[in-house]
Protein backbone atom coordinates (compact mmCIF):
# COMPACT_ATOMS: atom_id res chain seq x y z
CA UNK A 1 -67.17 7.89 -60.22
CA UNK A 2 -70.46 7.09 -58.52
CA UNK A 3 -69.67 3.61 -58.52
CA UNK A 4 -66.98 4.19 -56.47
CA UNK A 5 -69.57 6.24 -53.31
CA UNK A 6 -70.10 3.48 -51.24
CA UNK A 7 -66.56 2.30 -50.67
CA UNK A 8 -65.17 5.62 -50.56
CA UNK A 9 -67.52 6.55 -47.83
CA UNK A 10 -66.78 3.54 -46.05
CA UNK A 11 -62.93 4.11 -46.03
CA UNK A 12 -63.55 8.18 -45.21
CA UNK A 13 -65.64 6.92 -42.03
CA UNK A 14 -62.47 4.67 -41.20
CA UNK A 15 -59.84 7.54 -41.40
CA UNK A 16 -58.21 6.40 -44.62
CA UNK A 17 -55.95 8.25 -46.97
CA UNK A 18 -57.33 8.02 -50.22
CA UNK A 19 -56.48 9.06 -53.82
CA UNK A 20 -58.21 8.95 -57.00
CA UNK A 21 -57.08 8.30 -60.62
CA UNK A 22 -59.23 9.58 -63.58
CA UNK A 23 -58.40 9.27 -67.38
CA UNK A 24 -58.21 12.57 -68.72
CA UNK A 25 -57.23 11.92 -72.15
CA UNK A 26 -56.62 9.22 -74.69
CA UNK A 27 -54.62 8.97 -78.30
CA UNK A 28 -55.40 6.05 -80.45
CA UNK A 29 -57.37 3.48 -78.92
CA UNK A 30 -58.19 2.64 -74.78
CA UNK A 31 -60.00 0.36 -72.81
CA UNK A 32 -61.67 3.11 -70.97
CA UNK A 33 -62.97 7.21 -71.84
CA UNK A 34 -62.28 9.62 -69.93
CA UNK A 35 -63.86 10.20 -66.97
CA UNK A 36 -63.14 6.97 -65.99
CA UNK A 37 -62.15 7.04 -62.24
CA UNK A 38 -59.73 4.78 -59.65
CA UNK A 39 -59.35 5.51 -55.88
CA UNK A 40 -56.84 3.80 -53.91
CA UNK A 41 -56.52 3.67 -50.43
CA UNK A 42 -53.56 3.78 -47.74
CA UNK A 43 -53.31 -0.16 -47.48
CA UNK A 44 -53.32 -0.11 -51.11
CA UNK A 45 -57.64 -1.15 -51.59
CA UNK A 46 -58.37 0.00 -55.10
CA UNK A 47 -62.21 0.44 -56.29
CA UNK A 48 -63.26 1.08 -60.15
CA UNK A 49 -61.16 0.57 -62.99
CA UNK A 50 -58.98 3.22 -65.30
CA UNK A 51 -58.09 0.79 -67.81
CA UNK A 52 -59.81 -2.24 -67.46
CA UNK A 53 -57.11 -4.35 -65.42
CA UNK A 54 -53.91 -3.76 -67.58
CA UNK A 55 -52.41 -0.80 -65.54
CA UNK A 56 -53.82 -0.62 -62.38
CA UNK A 57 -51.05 -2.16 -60.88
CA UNK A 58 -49.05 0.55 -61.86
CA UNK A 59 -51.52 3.40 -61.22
CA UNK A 60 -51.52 1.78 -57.46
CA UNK A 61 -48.00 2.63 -57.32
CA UNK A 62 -48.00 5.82 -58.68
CA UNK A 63 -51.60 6.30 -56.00
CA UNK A 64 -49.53 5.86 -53.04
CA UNK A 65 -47.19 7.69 -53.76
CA UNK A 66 -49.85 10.42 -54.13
CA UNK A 67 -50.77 9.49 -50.89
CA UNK A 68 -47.42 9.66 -49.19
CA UNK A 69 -46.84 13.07 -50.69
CA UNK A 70 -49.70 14.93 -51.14
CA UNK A 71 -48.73 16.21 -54.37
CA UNK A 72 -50.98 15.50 -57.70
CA UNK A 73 -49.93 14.43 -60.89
CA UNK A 74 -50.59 13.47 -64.38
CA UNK A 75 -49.10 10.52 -65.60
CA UNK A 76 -49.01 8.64 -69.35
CA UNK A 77 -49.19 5.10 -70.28
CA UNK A 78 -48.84 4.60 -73.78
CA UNK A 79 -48.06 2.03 -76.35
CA UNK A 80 -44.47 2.89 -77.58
CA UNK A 81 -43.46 3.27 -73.72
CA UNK A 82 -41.70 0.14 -73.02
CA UNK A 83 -43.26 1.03 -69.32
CA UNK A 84 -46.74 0.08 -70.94
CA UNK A 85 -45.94 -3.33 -71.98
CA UNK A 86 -44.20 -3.99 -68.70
CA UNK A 87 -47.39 -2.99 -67.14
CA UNK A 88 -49.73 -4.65 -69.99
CA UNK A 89 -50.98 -1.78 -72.18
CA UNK A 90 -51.28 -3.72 -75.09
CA UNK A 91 -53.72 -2.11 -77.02
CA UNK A 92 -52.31 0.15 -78.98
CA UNK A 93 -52.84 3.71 -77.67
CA UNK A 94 -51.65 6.30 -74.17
CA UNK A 95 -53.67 6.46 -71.71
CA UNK A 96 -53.36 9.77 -69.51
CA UNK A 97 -54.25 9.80 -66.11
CA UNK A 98 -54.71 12.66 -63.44
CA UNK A 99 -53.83 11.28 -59.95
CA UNK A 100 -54.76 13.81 -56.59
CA UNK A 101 -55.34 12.68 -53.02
CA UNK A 102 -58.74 13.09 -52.14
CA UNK A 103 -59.23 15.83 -49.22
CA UNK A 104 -62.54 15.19 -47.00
């Protein structure tokens, strides 16, 4: 997360809407432990990494849509979802992700 400081500082000084991503949990075998954190901003800026490139794009859509609503939420990747090979989670676990807009 404290790799993340600078930019979200930056974007909290320009008035953007922000949320952040953070693996919570994993089964079988990730590209990233928990703790790992994402933040995503209104125009869709992403800083950090919650699974090493192969779902961010989808964690981006599921972030502004935590931005749009206000409302947090846990979401799962995992390798039987056909969802995680259409958003390239090919190796062989779930990831689970807690999503929340982050409030200044």
């Amino acid at each position: 997360m404290r790799e993340l400081l600078n930019d979200l500082d930056r974007w909290q000084k320009k008035g953007k809407k922000i949320a952040v991503a953070r693996v919570i949990d994993l089964e079988g075998s990730g590209p990233r432990l928990p703790g790992a954190a994402m933040a995503v901003n209104e125009d869709g800026e992403v800083v950090g990494s919650v699974s090493g490139g192969c779902v961010e794009g989808a964690v981006v859509v599921e972030a502004l849509e935590v931005i749009e609503t206000g409302e947090r939420r846990t979401v799962t990747f995992g390798y039987s979802d056909d969802e995680a090979f259409a958003v390239g989670l090919t190796c062989g676990g779930t990831i689970h992700l807690f999503l929340e807009p982050l409030d200044w």
